[in-house]
PDBML (XML) file of the C-alpha atoms, coordinates in Angstrom:
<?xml version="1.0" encoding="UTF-8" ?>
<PDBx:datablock datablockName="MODEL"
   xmlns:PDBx="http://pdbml.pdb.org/schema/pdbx-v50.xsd"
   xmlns:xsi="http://www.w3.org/2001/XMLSchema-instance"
   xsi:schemaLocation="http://pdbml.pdb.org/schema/pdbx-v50.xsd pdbx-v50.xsd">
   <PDBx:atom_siteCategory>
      <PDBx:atom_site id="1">
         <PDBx:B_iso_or_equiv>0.00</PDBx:B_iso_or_equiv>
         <PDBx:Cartn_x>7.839</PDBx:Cartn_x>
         <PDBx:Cartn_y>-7.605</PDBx:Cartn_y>
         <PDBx:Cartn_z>-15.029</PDBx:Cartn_z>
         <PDBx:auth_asym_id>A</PDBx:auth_asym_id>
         <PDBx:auth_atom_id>CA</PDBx:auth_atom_id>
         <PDBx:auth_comp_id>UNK</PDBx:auth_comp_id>
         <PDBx:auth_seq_id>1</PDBx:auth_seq_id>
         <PDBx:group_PDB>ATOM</PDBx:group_PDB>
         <PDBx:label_alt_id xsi:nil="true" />
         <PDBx:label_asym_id>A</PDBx:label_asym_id>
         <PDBx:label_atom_id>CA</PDBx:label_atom_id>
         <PDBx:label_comp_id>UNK</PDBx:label_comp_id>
         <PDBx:label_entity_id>1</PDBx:label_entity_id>
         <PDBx:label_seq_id>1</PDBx:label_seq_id>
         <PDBx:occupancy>1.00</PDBx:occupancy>
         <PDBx:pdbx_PDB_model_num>1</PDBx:pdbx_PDB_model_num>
         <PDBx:type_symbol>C</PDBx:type_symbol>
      </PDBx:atom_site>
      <PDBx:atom_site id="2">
         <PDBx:B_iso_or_equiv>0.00</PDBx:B_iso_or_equiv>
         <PDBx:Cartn_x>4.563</PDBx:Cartn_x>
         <PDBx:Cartn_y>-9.930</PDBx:Cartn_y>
         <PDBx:Cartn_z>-14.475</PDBx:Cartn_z>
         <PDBx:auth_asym_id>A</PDBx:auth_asym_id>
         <PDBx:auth_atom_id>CA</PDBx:auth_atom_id>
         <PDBx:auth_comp_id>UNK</PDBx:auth_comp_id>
         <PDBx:auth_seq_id>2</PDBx:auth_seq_id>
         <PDBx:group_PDB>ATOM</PDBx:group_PDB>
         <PDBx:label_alt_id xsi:nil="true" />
         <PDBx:label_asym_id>A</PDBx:label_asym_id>
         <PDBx:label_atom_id>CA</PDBx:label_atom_id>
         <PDBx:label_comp_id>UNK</PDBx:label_comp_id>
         <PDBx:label_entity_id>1</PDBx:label_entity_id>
         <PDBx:label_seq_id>2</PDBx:label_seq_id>
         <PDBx:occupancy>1.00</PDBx:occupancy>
         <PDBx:pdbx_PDB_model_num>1</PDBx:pdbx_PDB_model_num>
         <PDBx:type_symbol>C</PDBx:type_symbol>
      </PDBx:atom_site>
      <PDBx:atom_site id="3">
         <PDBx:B_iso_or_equiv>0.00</PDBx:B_iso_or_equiv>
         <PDBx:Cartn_x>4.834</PDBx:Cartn_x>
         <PDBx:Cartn_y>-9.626</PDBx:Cartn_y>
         <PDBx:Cartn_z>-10.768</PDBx:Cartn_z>
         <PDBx:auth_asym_id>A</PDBx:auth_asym_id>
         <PDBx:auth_atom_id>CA</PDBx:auth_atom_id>
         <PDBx:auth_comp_id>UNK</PDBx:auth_comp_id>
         <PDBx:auth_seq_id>3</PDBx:auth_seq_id>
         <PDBx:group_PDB>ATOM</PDBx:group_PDB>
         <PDBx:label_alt_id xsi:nil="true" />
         <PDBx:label_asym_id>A</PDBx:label_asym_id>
         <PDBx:label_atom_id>CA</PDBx:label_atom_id>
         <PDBx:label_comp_id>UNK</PDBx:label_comp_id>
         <PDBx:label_entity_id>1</PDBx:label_entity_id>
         <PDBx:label_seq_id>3</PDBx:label_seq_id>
         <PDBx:occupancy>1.00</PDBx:occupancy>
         <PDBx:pdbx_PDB_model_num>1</PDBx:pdbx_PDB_model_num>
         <PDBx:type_symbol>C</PDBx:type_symbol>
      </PDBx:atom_site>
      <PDBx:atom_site id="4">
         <PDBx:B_iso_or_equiv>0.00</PDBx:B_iso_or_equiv>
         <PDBx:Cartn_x>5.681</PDBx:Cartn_x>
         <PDBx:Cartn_y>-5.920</PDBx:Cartn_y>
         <PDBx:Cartn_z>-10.945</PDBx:Cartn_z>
         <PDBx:auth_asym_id>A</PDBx:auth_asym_id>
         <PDBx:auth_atom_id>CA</PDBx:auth_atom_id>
         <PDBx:auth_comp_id>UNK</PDBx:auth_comp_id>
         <PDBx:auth_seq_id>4</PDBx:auth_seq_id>
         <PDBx:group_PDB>ATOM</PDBx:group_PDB>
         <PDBx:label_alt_id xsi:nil="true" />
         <PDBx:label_asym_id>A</PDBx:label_asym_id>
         <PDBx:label_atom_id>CA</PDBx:label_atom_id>
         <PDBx:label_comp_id>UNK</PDBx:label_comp_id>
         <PDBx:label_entity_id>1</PDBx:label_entity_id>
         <PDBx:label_seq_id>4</PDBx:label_seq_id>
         <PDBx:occupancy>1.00</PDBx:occupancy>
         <PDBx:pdbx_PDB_model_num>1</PDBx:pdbx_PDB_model_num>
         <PDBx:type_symbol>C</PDBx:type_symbol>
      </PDBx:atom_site>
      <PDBx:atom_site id="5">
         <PDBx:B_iso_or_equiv>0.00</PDBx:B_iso_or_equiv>
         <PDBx:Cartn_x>2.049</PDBx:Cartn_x>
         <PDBx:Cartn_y>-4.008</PDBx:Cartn_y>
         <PDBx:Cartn_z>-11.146</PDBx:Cartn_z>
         <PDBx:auth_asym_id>A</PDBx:auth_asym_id>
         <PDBx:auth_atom_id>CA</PDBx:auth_atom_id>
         <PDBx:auth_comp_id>UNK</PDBx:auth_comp_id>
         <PDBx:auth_seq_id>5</PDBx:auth_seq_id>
         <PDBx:group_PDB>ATOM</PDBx:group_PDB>
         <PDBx:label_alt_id xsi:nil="true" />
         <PDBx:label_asym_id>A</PDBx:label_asym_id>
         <PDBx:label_atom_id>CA</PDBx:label_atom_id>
         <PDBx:label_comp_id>UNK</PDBx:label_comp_id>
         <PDBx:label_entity_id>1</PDBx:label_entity_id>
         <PDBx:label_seq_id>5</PDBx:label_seq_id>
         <PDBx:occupancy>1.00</PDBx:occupancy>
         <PDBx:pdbx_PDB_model_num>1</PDBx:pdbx_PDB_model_num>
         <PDBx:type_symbol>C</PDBx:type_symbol>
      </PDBx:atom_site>
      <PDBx:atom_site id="6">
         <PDBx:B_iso_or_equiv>0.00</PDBx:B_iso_or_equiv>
         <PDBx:Cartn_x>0.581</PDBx:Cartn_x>
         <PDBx:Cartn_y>-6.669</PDBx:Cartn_y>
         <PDBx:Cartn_z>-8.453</PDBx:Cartn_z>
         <PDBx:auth_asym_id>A</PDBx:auth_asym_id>
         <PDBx:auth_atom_id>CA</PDBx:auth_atom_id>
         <PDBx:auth_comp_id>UNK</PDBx:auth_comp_id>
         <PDBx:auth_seq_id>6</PDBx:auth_seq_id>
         <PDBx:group_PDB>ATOM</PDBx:group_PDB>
         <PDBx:label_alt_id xsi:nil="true" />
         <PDBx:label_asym_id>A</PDBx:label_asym_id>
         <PDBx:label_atom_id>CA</PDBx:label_atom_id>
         <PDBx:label_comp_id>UNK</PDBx:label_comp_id>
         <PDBx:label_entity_id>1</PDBx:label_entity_id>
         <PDBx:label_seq_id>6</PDBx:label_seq_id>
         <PDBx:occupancy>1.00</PDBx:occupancy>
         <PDBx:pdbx_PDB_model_num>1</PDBx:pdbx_PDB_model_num>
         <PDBx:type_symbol>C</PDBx:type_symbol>
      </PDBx:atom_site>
      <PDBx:atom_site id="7">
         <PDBx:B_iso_or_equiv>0.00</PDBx:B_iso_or_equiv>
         <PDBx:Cartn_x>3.944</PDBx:Cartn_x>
         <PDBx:Cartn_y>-5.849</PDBx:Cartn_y>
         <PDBx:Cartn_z>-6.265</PDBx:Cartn_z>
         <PDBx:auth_asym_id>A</PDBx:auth_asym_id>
         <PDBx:auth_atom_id>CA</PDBx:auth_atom_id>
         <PDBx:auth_comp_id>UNK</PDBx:auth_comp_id>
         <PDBx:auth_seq_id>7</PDBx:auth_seq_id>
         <PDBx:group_PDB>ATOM</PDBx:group_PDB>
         <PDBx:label_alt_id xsi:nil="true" />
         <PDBx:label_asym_id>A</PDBx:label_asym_id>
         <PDBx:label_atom_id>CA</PDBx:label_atom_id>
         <PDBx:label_comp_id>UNK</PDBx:label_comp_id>
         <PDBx:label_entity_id>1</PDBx:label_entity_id>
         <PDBx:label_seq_id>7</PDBx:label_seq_id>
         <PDBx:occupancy>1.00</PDBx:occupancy>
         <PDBx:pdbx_PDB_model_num>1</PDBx:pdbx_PDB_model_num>
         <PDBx:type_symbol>C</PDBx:type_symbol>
      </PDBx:atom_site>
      <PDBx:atom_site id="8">
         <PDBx:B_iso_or_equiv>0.00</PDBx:B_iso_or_equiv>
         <PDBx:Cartn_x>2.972</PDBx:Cartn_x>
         <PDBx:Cartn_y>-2.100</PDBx:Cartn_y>
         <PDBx:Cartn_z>-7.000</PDBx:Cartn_z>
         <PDBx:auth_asym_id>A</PDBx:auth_asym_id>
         <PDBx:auth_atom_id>CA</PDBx:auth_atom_id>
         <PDBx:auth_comp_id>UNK</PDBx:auth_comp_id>
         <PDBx:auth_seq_id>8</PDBx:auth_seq_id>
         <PDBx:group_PDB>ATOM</PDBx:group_PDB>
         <PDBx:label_alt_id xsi:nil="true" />
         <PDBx:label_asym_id>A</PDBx:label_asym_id>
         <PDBx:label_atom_id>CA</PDBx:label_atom_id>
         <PDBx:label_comp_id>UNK</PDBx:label_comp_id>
         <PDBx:label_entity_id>1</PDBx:label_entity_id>
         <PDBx:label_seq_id>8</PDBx:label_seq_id>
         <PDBx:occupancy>1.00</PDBx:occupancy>
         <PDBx:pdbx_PDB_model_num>1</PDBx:pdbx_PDB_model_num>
         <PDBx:type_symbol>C</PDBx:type_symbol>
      </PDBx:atom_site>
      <PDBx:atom_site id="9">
         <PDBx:B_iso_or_equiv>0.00</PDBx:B_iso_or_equiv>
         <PDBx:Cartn_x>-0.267</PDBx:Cartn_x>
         <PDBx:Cartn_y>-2.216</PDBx:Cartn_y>
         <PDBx:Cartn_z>-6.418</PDBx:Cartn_z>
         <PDBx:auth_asym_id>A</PDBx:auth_asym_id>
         <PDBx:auth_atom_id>CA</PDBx:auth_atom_id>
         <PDBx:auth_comp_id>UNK</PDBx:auth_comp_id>
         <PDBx:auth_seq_id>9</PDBx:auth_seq_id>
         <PDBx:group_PDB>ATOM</PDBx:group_PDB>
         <PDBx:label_alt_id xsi:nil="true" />
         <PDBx:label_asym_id>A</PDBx:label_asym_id>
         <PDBx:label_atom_id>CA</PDBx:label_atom_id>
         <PDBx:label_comp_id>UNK</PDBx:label_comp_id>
         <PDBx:label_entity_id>1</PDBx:label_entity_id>
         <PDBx:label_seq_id>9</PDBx:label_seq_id>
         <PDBx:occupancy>1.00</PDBx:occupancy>
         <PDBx:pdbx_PDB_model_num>1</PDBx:pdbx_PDB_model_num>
         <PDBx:type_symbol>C</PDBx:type_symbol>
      </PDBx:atom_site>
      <PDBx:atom_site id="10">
         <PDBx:B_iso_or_equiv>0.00</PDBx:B_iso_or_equiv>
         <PDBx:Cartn_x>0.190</PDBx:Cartn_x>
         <PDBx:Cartn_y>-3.949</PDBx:Cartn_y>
         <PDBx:Cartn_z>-2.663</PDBx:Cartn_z>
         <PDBx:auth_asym_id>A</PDBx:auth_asym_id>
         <PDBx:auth_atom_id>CA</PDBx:auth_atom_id>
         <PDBx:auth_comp_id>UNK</PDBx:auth_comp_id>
         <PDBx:auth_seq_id>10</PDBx:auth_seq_id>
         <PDBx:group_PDB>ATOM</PDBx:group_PDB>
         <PDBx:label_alt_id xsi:nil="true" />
         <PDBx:label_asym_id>A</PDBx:label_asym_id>
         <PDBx:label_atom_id>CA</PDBx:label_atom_id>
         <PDBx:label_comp_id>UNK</PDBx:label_comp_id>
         <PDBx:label_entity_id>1</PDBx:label_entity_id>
         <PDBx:label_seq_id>10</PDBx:label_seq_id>
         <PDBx:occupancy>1.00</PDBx:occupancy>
         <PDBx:pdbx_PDB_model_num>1</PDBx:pdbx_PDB_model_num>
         <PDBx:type_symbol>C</PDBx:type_symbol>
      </PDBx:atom_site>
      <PDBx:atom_site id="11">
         <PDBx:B_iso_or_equiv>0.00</PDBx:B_iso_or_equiv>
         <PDBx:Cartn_x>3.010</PDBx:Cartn_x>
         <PDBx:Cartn_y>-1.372</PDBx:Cartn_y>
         <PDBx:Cartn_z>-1.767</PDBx:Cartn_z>
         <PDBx:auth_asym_id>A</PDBx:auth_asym_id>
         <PDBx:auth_atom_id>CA</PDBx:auth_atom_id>
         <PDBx:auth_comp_id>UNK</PDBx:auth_comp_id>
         <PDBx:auth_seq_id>11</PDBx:auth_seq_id>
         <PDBx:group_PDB>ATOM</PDBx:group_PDB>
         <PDBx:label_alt_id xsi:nil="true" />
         <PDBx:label_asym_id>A</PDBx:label_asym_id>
         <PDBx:label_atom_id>CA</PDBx:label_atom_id>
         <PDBx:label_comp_id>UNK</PDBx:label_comp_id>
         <PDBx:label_entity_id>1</PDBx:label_entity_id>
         <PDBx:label_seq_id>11</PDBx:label_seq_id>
         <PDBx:occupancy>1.00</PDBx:occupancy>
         <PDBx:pdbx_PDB_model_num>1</PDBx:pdbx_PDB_model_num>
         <PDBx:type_symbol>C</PDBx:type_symbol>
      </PDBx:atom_site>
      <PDBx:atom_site id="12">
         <PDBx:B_iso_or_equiv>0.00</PDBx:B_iso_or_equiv>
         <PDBx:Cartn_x>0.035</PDBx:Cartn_x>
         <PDBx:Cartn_y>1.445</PDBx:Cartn_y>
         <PDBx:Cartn_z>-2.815</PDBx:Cartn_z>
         <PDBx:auth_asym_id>A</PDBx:auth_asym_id>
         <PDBx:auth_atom_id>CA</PDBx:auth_atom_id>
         <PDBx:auth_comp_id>UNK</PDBx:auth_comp_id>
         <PDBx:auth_seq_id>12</PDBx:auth_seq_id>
         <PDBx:group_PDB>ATOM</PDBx:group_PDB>
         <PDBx:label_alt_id xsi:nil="true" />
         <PDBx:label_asym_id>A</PDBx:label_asym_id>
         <PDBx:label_atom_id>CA</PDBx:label_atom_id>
         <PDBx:label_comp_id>UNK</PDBx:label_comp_id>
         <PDBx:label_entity_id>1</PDBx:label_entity_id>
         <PDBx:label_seq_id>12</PDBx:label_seq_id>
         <PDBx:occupancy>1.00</PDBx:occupancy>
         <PDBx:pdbx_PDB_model_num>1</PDBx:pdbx_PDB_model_num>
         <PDBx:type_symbol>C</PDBx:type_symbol>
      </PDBx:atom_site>
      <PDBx:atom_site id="13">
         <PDBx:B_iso_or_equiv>0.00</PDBx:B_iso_or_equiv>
         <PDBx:Cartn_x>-2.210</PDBx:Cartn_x>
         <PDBx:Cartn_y>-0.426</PDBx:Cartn_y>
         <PDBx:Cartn_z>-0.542</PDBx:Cartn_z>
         <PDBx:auth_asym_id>A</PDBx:auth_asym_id>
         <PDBx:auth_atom_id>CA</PDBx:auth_atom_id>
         <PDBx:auth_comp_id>UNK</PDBx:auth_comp_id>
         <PDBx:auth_seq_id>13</PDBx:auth_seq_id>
         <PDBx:group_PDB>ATOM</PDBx:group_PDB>
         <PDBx:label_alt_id xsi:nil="true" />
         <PDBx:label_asym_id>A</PDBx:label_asym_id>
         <PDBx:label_atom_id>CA</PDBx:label_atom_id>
         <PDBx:label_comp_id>UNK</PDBx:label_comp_id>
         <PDBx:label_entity_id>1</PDBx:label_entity_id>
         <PDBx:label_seq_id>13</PDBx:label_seq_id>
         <PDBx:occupancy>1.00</PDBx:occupancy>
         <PDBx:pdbx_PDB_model_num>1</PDBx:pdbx_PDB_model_num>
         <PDBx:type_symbol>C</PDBx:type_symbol>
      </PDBx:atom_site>
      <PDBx:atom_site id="14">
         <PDBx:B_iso_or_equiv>0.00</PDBx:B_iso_or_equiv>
         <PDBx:Cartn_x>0.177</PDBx:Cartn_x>
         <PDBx:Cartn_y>-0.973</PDBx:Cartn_y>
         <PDBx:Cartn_z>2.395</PDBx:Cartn_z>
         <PDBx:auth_asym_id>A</PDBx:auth_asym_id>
         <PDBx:auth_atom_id>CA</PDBx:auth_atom_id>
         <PDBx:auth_comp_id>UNK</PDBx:auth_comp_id>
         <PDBx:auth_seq_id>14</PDBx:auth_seq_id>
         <PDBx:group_PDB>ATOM</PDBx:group_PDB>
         <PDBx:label_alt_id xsi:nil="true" />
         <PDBx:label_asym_id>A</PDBx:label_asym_id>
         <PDBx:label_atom_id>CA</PDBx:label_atom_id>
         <PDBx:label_comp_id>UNK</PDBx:label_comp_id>
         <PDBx:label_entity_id>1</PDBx:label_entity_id>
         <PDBx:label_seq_id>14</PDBx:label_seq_id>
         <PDBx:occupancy>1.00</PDBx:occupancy>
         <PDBx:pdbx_PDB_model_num>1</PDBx:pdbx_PDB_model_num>
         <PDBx:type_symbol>C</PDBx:type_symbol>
      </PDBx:atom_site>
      <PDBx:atom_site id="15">
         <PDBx:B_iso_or_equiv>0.00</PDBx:B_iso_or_equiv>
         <PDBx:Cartn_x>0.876</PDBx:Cartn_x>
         <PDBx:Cartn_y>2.985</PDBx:Cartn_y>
         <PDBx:Cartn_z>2.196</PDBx:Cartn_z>
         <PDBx:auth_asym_id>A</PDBx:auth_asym_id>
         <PDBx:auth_atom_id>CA</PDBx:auth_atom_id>
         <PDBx:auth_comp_id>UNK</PDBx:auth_comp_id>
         <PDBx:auth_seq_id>15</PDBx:auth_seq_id>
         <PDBx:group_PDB>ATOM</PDBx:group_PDB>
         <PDBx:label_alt_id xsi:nil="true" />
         <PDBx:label_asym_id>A</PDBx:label_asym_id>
         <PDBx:label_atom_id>CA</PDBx:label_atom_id>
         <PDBx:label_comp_id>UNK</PDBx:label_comp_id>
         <PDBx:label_entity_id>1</PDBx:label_entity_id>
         <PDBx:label_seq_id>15</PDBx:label_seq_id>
         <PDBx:occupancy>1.00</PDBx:occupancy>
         <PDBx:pdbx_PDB_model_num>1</PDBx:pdbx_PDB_model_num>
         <PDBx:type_symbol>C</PDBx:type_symbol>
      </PDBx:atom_site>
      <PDBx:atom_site id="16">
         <PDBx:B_iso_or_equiv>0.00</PDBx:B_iso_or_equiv>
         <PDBx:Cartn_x>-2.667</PDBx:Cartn_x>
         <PDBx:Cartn_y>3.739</PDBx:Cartn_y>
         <PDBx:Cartn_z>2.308</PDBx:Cartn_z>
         <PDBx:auth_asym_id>A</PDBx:auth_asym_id>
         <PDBx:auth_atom_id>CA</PDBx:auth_atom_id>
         <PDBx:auth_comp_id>UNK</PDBx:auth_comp_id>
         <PDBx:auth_seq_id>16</PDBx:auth_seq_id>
         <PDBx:group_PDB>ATOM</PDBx:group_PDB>
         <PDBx:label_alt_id xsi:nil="true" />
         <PDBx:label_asym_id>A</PDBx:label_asym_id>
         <PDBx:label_atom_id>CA</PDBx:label_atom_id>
         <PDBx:label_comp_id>UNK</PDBx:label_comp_id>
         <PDBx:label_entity_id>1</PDBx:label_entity_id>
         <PDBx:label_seq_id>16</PDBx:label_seq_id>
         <PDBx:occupancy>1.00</PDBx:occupancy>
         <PDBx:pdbx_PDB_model_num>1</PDBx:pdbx_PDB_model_num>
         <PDBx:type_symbol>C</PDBx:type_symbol>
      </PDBx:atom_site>
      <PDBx:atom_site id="17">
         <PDBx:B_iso_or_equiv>0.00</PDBx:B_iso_or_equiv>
         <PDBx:Cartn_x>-3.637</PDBx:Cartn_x>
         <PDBx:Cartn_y>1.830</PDBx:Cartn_y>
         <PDBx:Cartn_z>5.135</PDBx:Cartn_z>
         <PDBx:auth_asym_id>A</PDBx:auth_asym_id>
         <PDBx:auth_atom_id>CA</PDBx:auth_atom_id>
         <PDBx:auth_comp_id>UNK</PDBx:auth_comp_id>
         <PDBx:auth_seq_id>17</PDBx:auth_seq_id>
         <PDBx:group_PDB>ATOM</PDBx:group_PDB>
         <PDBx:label_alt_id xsi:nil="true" />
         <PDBx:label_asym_id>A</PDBx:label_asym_id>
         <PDBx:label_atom_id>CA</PDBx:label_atom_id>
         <PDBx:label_comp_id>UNK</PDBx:label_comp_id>
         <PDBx:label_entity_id>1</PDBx:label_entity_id>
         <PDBx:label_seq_id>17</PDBx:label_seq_id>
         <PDBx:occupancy>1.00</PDBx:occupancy>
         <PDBx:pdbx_PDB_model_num>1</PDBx:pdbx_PDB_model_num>
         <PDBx:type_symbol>C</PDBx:type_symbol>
      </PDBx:atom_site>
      <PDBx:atom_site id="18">
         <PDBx:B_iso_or_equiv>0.00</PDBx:B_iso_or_equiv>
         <PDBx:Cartn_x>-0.189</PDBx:Cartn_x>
         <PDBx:Cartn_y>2.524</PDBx:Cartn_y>
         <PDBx:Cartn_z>7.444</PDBx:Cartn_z>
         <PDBx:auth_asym_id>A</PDBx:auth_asym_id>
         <PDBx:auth_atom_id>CA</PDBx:auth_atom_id>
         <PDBx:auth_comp_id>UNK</PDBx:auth_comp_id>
         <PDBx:auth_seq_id>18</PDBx:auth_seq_id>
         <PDBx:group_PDB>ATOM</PDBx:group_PDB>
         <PDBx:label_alt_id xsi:nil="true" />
         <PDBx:label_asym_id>A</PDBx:label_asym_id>
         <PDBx:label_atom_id>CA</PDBx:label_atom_id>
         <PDBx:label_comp_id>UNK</PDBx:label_comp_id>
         <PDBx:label_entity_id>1</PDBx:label_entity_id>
         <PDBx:label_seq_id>18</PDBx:label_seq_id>
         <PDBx:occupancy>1.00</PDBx:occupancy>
         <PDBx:pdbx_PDB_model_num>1</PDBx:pdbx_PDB_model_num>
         <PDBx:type_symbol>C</PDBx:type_symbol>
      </PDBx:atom_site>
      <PDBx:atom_site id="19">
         <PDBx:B_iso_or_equiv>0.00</PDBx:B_iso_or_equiv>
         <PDBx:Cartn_x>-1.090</PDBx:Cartn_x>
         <PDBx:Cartn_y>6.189</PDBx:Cartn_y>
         <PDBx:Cartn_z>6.709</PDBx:Cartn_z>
         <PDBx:auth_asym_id>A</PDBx:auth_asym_id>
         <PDBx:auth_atom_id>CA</PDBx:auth_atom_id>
         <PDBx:auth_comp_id>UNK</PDBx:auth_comp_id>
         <PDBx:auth_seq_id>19</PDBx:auth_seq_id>
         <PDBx:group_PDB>ATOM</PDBx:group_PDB>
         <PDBx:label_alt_id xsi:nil="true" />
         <PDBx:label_asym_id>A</PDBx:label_asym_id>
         <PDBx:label_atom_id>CA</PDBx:label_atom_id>
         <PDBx:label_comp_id>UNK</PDBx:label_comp_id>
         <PDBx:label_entity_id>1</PDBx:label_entity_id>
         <PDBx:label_seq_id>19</PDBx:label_seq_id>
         <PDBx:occupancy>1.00</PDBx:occupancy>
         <PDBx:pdbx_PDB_model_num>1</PDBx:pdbx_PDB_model_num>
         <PDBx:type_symbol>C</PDBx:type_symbol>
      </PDBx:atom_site>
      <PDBx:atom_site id="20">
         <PDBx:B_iso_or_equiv>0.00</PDBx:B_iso_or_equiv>
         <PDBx:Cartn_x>-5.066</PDBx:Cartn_x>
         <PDBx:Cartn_y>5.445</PDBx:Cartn_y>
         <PDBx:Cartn_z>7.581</PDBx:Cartn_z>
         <PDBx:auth_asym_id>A</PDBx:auth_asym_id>
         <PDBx:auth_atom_id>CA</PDBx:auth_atom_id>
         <PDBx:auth_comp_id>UNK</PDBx:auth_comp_id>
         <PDBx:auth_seq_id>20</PDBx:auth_seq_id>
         <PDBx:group_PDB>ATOM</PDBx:group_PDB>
         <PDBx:label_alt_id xsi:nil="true" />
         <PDBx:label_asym_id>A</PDBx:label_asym_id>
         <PDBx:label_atom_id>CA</PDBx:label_atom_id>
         <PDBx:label_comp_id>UNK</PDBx:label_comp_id>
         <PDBx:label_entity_id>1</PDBx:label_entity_id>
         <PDBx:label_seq_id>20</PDBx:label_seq_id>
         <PDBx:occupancy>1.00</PDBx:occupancy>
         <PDBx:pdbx_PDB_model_num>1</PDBx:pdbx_PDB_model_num>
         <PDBx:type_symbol>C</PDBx:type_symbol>
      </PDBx:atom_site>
      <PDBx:atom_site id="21">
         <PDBx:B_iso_or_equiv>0.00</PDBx:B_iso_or_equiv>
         <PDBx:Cartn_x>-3.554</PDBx:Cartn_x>
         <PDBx:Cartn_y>4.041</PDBx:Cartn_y>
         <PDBx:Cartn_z>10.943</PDBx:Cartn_z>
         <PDBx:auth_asym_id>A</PDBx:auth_asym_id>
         <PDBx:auth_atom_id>CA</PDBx:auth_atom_id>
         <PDBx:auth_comp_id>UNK</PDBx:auth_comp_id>
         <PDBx:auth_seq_id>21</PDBx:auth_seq_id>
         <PDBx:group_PDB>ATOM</PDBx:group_PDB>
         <PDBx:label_alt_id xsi:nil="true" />
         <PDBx:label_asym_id>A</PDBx:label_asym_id>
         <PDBx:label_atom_id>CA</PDBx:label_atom_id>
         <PDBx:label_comp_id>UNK</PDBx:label_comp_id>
         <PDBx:label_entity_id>1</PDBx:label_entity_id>
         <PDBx:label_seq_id>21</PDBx:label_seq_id>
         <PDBx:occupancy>1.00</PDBx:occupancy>
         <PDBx:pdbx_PDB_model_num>1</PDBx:pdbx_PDB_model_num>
         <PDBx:type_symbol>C</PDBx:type_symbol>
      </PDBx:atom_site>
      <PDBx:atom_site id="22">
         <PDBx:B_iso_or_equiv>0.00</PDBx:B_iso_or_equiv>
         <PDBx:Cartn_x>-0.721</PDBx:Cartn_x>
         <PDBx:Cartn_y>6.657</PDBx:Cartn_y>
         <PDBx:Cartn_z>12.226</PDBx:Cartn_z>
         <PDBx:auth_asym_id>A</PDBx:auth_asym_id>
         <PDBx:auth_atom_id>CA</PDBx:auth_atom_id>
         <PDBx:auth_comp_id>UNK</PDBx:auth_comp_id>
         <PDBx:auth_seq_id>22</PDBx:auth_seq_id>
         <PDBx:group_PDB>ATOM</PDBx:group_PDB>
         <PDBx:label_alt_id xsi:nil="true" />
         <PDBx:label_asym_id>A</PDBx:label_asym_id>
         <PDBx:label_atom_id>CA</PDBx:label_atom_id>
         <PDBx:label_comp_id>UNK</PDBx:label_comp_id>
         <PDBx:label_entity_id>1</PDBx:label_entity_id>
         <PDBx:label_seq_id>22</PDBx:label_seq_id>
         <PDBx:occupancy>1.00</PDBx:occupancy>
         <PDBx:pdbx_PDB_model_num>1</PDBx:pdbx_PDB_model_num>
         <PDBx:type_symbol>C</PDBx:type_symbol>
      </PDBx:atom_site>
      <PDBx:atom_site id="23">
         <PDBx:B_iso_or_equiv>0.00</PDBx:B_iso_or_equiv>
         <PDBx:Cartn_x>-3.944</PDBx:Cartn_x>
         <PDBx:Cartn_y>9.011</PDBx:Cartn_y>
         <PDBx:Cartn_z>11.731</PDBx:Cartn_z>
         <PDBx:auth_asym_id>A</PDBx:auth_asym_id>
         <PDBx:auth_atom_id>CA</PDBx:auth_atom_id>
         <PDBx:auth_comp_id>UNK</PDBx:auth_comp_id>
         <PDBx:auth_seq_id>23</PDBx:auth_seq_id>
         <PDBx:group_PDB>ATOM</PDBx:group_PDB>
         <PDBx:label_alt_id xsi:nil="true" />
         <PDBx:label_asym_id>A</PDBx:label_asym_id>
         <PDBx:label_atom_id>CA</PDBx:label_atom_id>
         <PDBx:label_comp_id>UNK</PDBx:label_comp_id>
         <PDBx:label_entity_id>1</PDBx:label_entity_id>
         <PDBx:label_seq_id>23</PDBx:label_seq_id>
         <PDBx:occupancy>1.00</PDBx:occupancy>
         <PDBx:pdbx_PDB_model_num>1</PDBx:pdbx_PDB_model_num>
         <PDBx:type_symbol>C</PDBx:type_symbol>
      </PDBx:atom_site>
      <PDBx:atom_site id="24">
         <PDBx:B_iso_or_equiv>0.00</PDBx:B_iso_or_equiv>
         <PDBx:Cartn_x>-6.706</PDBx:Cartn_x>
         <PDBx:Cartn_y>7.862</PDBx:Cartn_y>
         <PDBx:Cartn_z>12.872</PDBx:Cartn_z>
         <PDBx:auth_asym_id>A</PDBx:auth_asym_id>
         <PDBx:auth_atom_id>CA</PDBx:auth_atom_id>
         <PDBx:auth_comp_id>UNK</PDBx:auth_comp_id>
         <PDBx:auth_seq_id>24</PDBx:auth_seq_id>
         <PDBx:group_PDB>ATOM</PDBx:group_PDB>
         <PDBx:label_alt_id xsi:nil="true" />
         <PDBx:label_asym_id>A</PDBx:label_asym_id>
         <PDBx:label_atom_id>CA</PDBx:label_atom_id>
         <PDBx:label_comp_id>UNK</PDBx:label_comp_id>
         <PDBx:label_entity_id>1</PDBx:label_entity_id>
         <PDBx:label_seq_id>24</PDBx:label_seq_id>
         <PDBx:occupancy>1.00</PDBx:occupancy>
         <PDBx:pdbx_PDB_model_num>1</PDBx:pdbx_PDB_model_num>
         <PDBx:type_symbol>C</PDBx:type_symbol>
      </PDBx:atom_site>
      <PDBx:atom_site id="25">
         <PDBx:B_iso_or_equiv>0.00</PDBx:B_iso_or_equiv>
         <PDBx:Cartn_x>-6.700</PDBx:Cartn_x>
         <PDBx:Cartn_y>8.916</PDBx:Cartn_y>
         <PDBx:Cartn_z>16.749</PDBx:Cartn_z>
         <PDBx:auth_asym_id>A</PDBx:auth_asym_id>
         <PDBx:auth_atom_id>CA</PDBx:auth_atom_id>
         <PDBx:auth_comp_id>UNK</PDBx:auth_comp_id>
         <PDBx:auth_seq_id>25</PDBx:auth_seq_id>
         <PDBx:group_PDB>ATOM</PDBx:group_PDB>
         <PDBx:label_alt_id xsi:nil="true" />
         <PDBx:label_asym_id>A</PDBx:label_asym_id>
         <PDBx:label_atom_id>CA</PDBx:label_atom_id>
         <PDBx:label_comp_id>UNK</PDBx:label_comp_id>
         <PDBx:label_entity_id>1</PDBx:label_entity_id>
         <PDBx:label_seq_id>25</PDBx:label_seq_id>
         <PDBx:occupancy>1.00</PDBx:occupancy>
         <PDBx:pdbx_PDB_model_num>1</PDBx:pdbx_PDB_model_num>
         <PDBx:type_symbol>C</PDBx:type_symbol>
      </PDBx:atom_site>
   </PDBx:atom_siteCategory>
</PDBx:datablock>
């Protein structure tokens, strides 16, 4: 449960930044 919201928080990041990527051209 400690590791959870920092886990969460990455996978958020990971998204945004994949999705920044795939649409950027």
């Amino acid at each position: 449960a400690d590791e959870l919201a920092a886990l969460i928080g990455r996978l958020h990041e990971h998204s945004r930044r994949l999705r920044d990527i795939a649409v950027a051209d």
